[in-house]
PDB file of N, CA and C in Angstrom:
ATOM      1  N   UNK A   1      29.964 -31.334  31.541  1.00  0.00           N
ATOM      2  CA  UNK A   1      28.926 -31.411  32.538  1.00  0.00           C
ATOM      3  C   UNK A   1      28.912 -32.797  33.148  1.00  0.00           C
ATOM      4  N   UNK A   2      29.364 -32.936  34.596  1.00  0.00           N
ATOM      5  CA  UNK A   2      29.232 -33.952  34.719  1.00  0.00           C
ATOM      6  C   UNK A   2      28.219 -34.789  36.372  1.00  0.00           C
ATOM      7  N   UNK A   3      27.860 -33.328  36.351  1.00  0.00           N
ATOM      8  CA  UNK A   3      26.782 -33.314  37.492  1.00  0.00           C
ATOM      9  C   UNK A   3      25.654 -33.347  37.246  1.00  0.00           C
ATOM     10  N   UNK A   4      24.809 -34.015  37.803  1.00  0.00           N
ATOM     11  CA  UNK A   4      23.408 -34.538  37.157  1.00  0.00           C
ATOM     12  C   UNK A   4      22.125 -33.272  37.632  1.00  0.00           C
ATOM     13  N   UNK A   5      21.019 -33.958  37.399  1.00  0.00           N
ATOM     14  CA  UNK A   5      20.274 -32.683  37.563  1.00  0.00           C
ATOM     15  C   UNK A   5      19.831 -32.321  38.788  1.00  0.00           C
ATOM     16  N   UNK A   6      19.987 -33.600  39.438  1.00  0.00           N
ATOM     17  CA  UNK A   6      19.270 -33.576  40.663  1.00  0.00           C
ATOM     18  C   UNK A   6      20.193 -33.440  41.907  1.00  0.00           C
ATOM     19  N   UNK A   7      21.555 -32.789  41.496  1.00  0.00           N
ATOM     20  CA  UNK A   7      22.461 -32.702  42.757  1.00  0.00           C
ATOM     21  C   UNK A   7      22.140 -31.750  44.018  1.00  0.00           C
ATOM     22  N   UNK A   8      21.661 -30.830  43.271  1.00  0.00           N
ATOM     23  CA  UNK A   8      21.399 -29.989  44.334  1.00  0.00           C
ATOM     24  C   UNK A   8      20.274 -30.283  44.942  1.00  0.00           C
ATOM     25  N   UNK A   9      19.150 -31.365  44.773  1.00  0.00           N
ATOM     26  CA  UNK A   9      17.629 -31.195  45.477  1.00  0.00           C
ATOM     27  C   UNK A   9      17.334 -31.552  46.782  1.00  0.00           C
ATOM     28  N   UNK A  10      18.482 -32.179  46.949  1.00  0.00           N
ATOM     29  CA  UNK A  10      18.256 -32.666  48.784  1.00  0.00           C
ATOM     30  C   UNK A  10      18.717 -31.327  49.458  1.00  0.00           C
ATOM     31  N   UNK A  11      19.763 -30.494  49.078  1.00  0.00           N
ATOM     32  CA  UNK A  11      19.535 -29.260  49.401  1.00  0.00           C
ATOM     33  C   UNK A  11      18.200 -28.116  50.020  1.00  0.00           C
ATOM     34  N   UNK A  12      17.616 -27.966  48.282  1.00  0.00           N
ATOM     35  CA  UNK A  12      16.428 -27.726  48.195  1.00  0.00           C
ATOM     36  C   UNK A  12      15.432 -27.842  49.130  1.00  0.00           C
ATOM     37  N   UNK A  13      14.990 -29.568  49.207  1.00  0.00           N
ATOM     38  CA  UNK A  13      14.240 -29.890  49.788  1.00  0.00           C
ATOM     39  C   UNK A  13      14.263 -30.230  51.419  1.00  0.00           C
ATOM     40  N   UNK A  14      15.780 -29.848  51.556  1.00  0.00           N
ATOM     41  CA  UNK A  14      16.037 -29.779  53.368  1.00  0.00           C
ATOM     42  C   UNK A  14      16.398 -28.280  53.579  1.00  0.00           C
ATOM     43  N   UNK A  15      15.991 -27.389  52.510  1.00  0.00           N
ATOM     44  CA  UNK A  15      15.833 -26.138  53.061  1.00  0.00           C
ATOM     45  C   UNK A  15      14.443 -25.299  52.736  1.00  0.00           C
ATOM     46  N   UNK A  16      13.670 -25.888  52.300  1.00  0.00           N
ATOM     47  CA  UNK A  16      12.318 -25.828  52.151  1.00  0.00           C
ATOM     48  C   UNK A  16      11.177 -26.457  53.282  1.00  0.00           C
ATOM     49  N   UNK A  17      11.765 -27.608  54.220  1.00  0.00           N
ATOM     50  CA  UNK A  17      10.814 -28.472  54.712  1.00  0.00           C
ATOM     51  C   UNK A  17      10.434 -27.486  55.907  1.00  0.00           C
ATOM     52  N   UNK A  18      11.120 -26.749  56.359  1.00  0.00           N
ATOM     53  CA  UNK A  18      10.853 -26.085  57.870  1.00  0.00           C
ATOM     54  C   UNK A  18      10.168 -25.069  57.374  1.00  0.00           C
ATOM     55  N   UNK A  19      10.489 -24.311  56.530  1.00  0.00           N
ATOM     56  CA  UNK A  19       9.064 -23.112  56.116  1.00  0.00           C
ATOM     57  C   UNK A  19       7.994 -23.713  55.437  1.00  0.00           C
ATOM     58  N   UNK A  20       8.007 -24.407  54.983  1.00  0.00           N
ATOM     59  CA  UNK A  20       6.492 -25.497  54.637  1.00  0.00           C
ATOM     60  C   UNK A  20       5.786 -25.795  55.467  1.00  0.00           C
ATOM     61  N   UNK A  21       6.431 -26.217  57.052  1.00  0.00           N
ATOM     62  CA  UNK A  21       5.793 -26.410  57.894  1.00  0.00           C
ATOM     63  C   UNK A  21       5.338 -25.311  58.786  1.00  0.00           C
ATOM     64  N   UNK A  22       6.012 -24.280  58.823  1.00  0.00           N
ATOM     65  CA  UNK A  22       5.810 -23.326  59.742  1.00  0.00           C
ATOM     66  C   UNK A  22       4.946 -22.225  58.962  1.00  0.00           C
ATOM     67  N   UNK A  23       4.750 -22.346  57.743  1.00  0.00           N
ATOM     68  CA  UNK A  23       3.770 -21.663  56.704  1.00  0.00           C
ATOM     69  C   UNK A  23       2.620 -22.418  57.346  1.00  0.00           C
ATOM     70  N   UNK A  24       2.333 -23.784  57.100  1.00  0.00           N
ATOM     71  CA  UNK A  24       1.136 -24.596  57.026  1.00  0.00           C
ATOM     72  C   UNK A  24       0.407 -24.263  59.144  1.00  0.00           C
ATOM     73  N   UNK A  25       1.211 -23.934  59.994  1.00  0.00           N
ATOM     74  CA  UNK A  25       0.595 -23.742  61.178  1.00  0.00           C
ATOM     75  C   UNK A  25       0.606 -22.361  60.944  1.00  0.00           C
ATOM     76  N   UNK A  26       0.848 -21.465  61.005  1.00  0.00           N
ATOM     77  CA  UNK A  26       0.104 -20.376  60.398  1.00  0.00           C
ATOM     78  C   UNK A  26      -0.954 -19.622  59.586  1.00  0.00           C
ATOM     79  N   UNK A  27      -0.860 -20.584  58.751  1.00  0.00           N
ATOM     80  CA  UNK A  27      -2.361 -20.649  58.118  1.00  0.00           C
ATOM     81  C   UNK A  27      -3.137 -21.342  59.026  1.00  0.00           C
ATOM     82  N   UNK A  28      -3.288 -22.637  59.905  1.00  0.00           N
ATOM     83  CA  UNK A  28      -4.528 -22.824  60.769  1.00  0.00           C
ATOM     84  C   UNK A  28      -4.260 -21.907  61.352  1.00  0.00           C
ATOM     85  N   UNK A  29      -3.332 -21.127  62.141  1.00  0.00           N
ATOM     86  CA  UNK A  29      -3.761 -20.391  63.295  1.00  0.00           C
ATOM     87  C   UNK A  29      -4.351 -19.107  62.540  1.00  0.00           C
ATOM     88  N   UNK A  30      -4.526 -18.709  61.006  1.00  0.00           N
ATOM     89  CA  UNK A  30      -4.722 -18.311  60.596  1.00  0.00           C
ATOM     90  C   UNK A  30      -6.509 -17.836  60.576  1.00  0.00           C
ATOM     91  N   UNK A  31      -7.002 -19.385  60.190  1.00  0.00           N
ATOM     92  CA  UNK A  31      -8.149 -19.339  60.030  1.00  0.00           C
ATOM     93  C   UNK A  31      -9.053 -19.807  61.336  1.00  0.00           C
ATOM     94  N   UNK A  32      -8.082 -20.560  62.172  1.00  0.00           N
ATOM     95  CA  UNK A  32      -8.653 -20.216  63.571  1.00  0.00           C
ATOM     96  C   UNK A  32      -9.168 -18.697  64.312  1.00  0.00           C
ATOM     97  N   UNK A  33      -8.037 -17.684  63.605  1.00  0.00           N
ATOM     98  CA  UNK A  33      -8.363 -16.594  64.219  1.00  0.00           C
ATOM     99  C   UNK A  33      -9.432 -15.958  63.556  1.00  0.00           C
ATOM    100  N   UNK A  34      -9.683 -16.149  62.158  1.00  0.00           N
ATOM    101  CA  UNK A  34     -10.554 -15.253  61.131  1.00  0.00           C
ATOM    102  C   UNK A  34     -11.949 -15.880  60.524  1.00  0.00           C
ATOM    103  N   UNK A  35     -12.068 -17.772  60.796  1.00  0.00           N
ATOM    104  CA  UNK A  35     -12.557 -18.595  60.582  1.00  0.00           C
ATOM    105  C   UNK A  35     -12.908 -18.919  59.066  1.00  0.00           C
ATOM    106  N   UNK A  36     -13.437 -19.729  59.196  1.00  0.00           N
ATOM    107  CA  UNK A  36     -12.919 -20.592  57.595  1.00  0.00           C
ATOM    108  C   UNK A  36     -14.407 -19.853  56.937  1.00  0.00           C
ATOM    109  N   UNK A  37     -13.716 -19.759  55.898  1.00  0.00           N
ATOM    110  CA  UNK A  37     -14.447 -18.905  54.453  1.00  0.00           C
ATOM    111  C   UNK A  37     -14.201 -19.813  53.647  1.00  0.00           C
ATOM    112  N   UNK A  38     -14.160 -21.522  53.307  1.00  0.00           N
ATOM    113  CA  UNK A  38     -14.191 -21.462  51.887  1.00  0.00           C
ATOM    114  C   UNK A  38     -12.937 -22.513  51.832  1.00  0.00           C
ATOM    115  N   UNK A  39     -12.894 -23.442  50.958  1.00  0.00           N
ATOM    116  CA  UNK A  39     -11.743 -24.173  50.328  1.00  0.00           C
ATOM    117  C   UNK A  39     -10.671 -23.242  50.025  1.00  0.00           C
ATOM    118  N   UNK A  40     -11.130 -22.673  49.124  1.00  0.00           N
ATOM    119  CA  UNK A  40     -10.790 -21.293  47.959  1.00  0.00           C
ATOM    120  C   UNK A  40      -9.953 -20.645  48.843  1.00  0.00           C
ATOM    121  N   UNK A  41     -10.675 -20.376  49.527  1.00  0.00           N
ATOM    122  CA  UNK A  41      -9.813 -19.150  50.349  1.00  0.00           C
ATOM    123  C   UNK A  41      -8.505 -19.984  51.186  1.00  0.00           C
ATOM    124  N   UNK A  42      -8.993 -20.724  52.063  1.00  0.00           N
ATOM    125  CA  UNK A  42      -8.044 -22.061  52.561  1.00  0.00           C
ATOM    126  C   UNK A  42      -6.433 -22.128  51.455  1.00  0.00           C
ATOM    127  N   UNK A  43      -6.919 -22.651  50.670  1.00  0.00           N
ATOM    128  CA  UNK A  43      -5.566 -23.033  49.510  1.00  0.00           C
ATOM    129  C   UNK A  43      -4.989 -21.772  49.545  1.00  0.00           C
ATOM    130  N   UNK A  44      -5.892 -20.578  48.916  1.00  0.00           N
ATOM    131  CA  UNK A  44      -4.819 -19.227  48.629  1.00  0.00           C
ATOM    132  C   UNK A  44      -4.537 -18.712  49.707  1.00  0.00           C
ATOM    133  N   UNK A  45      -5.152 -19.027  51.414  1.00  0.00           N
ATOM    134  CA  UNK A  45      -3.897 -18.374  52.158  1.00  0.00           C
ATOM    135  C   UNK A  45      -2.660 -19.504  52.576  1.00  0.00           C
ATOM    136  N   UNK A  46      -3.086 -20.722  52.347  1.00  0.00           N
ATOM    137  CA  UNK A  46      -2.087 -21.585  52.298  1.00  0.00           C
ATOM    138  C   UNK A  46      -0.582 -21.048  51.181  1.00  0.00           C
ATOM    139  N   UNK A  47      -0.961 -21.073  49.869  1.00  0.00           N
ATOM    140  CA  UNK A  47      -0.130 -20.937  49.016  1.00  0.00           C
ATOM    141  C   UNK A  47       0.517 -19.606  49.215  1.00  0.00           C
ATOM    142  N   UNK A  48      -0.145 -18.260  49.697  1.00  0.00           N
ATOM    143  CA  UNK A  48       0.376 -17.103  50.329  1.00  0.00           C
ATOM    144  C   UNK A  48       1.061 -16.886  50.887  1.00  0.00           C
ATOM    145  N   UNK A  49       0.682 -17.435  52.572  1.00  0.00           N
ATOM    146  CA  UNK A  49       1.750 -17.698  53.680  1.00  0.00           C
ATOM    147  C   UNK A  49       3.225 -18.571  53.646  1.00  0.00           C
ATOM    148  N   UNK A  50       3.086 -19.767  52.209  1.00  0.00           N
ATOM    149  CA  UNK A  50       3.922 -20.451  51.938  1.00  0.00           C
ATOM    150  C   UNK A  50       4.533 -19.861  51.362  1.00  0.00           C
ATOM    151  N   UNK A  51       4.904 -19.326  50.095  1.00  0.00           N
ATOM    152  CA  UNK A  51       5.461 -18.241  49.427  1.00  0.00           C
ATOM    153  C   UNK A  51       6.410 -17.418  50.319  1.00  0.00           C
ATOM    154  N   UNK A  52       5.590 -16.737  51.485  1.00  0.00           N
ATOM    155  CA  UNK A  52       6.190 -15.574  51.642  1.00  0.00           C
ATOM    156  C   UNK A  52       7.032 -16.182  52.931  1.00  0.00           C
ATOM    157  N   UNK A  53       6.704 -17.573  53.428  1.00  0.00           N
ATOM    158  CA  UNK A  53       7.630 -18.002  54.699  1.00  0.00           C
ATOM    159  C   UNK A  53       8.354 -18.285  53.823  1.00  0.00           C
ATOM    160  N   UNK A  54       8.895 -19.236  52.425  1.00  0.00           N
ATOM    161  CA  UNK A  54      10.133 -20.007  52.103  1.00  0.00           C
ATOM    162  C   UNK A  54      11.009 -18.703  51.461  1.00  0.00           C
ATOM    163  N   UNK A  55      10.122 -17.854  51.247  1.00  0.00           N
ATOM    164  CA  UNK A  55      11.267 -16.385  50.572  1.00  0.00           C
ATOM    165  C   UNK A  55      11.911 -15.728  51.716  1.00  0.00           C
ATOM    166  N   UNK A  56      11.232 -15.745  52.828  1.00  0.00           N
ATOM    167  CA  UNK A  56      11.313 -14.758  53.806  1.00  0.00           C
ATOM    168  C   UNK A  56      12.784 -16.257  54.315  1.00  0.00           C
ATOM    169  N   UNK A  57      12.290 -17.525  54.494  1.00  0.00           N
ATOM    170  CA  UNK A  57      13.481 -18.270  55.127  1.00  0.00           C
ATOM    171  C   UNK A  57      14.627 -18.000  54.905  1.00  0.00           C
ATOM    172  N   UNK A  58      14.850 -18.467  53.206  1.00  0.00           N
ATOM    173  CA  UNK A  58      15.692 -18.024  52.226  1.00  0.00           C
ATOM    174  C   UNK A  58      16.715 -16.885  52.885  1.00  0.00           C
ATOM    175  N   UNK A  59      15.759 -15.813  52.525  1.00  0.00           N
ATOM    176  CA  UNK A  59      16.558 -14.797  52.706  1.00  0.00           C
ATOM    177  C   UNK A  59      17.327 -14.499  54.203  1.00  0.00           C
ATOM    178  N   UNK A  60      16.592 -15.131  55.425  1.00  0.00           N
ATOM    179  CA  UNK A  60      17.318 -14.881  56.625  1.00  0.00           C
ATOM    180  C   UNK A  60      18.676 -15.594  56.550  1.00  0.00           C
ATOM    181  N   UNK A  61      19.122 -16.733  55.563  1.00  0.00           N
ATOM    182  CA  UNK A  61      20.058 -17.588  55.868  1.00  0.00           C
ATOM    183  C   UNK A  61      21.265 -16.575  55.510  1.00  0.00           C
ATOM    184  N   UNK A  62      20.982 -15.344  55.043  1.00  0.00           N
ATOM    185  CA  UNK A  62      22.580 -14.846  54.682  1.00  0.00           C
ATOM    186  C   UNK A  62      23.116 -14.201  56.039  1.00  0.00           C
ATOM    187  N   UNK A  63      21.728 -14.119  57.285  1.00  0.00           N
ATOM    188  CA  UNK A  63      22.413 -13.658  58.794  1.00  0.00           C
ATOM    189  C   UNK A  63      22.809 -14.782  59.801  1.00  0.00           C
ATOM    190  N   UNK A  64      23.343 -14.204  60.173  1.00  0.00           N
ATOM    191  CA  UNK A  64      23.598 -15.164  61.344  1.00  0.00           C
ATOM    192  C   UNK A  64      22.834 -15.573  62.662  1.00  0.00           C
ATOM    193  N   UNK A  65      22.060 -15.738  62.728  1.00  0.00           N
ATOM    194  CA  UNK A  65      20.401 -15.688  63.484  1.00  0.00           C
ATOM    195  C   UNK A  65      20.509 -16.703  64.119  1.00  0.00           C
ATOM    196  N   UNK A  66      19.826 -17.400  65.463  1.00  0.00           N
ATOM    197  CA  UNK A  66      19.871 -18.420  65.708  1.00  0.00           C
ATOM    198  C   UNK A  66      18.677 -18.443  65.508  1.00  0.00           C
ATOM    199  N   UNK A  67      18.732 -20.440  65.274  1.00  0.00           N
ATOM    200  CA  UNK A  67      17.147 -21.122  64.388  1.00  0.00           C
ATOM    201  C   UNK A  67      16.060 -20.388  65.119  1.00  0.00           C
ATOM    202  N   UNK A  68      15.888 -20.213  66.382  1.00  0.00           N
ATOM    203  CA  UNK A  68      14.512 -19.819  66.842  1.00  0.00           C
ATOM    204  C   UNK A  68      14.053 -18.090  66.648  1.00  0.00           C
ATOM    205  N   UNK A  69      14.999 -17.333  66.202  1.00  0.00           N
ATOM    206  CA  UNK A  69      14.498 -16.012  65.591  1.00  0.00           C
ATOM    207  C   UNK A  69      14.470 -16.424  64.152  1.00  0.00           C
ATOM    208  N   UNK A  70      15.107 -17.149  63.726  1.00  0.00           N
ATOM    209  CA  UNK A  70      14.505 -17.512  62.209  1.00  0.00           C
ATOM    210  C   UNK A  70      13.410 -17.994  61.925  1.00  0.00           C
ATOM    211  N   UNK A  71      13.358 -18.688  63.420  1.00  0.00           N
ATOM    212  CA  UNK A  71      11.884 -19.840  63.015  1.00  0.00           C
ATOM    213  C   UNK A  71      10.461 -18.682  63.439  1.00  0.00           C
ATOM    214  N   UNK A  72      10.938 -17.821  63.904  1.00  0.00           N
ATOM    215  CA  UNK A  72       9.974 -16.476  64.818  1.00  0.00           C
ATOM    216  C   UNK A  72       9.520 -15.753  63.464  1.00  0.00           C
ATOM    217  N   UNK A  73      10.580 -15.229  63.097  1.00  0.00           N
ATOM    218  CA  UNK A  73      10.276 -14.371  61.867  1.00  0.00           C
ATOM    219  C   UNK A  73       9.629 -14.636  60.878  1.00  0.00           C
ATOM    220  N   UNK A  74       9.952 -16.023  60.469  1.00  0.00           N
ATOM    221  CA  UNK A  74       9.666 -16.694  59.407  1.00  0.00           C
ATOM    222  C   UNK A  74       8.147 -17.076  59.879  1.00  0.00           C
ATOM    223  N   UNK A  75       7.835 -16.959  60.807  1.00  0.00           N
ATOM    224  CA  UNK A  75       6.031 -17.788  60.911  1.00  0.00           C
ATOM    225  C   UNK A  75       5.538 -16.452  61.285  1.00  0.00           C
ATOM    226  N   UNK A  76       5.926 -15.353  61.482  1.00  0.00           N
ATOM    227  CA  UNK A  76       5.088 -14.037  61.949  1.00  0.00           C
ATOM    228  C   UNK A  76       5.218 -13.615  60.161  1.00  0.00           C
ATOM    229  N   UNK A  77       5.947 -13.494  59.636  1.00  0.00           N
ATOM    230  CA  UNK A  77       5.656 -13.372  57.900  1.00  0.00           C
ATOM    231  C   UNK A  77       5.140 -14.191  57.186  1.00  0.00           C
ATOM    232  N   UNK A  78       4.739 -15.679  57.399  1.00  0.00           N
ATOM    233  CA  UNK A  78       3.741 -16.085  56.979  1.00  0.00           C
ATOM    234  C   UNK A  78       2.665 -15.946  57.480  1.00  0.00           C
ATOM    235  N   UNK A  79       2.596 -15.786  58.674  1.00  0.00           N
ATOM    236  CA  UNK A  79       0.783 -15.391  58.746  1.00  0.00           C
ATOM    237  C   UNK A  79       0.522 -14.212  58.219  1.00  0.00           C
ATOM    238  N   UNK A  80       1.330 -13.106  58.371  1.00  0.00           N
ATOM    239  CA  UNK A  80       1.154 -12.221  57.655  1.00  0.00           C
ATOM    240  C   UNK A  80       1.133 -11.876  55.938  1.00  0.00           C
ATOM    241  N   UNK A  81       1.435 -12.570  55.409  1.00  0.00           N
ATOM    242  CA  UNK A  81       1.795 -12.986  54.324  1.00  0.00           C
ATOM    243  C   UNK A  81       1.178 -12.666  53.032  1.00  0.00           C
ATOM    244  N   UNK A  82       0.023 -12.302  52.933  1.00  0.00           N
ATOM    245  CA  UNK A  82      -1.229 -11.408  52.528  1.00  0.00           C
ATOM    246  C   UNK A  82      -1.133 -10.292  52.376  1.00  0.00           C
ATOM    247  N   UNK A  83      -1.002  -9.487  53.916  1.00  0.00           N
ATOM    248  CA  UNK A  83      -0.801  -8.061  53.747  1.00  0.00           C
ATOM    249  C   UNK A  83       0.734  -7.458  53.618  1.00  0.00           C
ATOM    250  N   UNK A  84       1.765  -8.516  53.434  1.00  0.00           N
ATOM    251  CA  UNK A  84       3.016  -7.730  53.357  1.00  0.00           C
ATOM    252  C   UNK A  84       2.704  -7.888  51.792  1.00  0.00           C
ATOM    253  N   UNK A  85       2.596  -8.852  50.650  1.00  0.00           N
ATOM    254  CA  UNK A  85       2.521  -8.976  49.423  1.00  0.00           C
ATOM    255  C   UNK A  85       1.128  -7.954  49.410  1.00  0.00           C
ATOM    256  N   UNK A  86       0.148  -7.356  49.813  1.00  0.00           N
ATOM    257  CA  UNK A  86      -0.367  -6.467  49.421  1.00  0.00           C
ATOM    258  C   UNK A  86       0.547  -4.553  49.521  1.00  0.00           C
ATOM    259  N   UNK A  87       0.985  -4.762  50.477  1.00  0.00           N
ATOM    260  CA  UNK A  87       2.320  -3.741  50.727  1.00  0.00           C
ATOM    261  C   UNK A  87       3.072  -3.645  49.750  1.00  0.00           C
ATOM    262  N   UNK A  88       3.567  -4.928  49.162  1.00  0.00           N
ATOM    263  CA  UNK A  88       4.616  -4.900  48.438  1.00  0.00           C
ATOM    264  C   UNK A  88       4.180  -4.312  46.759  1.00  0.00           C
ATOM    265  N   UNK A  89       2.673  -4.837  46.767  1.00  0.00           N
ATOM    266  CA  UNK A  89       2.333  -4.190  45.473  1.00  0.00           C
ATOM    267  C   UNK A  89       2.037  -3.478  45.575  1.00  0.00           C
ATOM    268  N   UNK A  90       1.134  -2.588  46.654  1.00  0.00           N
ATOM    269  CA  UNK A  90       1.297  -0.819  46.087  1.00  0.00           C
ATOM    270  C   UNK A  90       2.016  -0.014  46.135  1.00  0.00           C
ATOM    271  N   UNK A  91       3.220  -0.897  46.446  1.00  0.00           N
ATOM    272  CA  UNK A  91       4.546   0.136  46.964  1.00  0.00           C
ATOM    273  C   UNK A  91       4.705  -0.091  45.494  1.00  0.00           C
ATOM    274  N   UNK A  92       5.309  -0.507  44.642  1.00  0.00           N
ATOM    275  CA  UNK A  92       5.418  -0.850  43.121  1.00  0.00           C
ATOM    276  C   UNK A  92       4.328  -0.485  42.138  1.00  0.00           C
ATOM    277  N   UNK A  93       3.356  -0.499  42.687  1.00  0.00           N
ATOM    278  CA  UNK A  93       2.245   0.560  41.331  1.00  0.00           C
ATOM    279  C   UNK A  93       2.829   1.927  41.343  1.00  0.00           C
ATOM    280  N   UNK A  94       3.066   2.175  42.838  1.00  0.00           N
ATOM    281  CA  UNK A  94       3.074   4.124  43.300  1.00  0.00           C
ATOM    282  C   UNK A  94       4.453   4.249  42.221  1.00  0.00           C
ATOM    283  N   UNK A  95       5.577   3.431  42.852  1.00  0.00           N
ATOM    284  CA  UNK A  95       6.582   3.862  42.006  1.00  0.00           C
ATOM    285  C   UNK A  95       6.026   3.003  40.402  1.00  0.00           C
ATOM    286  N   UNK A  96       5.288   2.371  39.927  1.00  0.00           N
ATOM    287  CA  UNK A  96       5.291   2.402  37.822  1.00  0.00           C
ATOM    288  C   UNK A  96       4.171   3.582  37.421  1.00  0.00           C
ATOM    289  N   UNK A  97       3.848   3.876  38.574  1.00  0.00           N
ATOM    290  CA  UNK A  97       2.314   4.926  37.910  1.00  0.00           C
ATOM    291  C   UNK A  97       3.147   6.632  38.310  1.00  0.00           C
ATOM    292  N   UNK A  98       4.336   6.914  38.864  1.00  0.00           N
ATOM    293  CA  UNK A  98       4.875   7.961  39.290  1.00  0.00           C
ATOM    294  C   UNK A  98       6.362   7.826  38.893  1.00  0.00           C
ATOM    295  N   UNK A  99       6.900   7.011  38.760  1.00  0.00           N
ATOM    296  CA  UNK A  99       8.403   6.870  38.809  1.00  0.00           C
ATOM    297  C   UNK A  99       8.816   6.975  40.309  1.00  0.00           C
ATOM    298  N   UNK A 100       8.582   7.401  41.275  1.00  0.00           N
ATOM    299  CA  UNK A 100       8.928   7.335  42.489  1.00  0.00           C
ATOM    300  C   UNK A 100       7.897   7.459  43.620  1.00  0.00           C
ATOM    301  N   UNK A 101       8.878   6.938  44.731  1.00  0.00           N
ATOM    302  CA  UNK A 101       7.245   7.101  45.728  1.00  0.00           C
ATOM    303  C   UNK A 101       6.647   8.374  46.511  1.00  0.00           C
ATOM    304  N   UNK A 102       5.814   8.629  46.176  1.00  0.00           N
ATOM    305  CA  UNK A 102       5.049   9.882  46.767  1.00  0.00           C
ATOM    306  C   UNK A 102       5.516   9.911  48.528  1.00  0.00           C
ATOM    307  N   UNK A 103       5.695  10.955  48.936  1.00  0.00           N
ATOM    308  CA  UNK A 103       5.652  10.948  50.119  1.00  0.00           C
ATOM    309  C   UNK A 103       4.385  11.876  50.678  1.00  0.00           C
ATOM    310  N   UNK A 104       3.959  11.927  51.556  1.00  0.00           N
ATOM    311  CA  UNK A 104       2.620  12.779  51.821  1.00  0.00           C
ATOM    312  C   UNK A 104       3.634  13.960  53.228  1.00  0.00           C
ATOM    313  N   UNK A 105       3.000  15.180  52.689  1.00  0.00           N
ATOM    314  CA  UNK A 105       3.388  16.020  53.480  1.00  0.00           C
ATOM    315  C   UNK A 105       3.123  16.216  55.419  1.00  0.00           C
TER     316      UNK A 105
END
């Protein structure tokens, strides 16, 4: 082993800085649109929208996209960011409480 621990973090942290930021204006335009409820609430849609912009970044880098549909996508899924992770969990109860997902006739 002769690579230290920290080789990869400038990586990391220069592929983290643009959804950090584009999370964090989403959340104001967030609570501009819905108005402020609360510290509480503030932080957890902060930490929400952040989450789901640096996963959502992440994952666009395996297309070939140019930056400004990345940068599009990536801030329309963090504001949204709430109700896709609420999506995402009842899509996953339906299938652990059924084994698969119900479809409605």
């Amino acid at each position: 082993m002769t690579g230290s621990a920290f080789d990869g973090l400038a990586d990391i942290v220069g592929g983290i800085v643009v959804p950090l930021i584009l999370s964090s204006v989403s959340t104001c335009v967030r609570i501009s649109r819905y108005g402020w409820k609360g510290a509480r609430h503030f932080v957890a849609s902060l930490l929400t929208s952040t989450f789901t912009g640096v996963v959502v970044f992440w994952g666009l880098d395996y297309f070939d996209l140019s930056p400004t549909v990345v940068a599009s996508i990536t801030s329309v899924s963090a504001y949204m960011g709430g109700s896709l992770l609420d999506t995402f969990a009842f899509r996953v109860r339906q299938v652990v409480a059924h084994g698969h997902l119900e479809r409605k006739p």
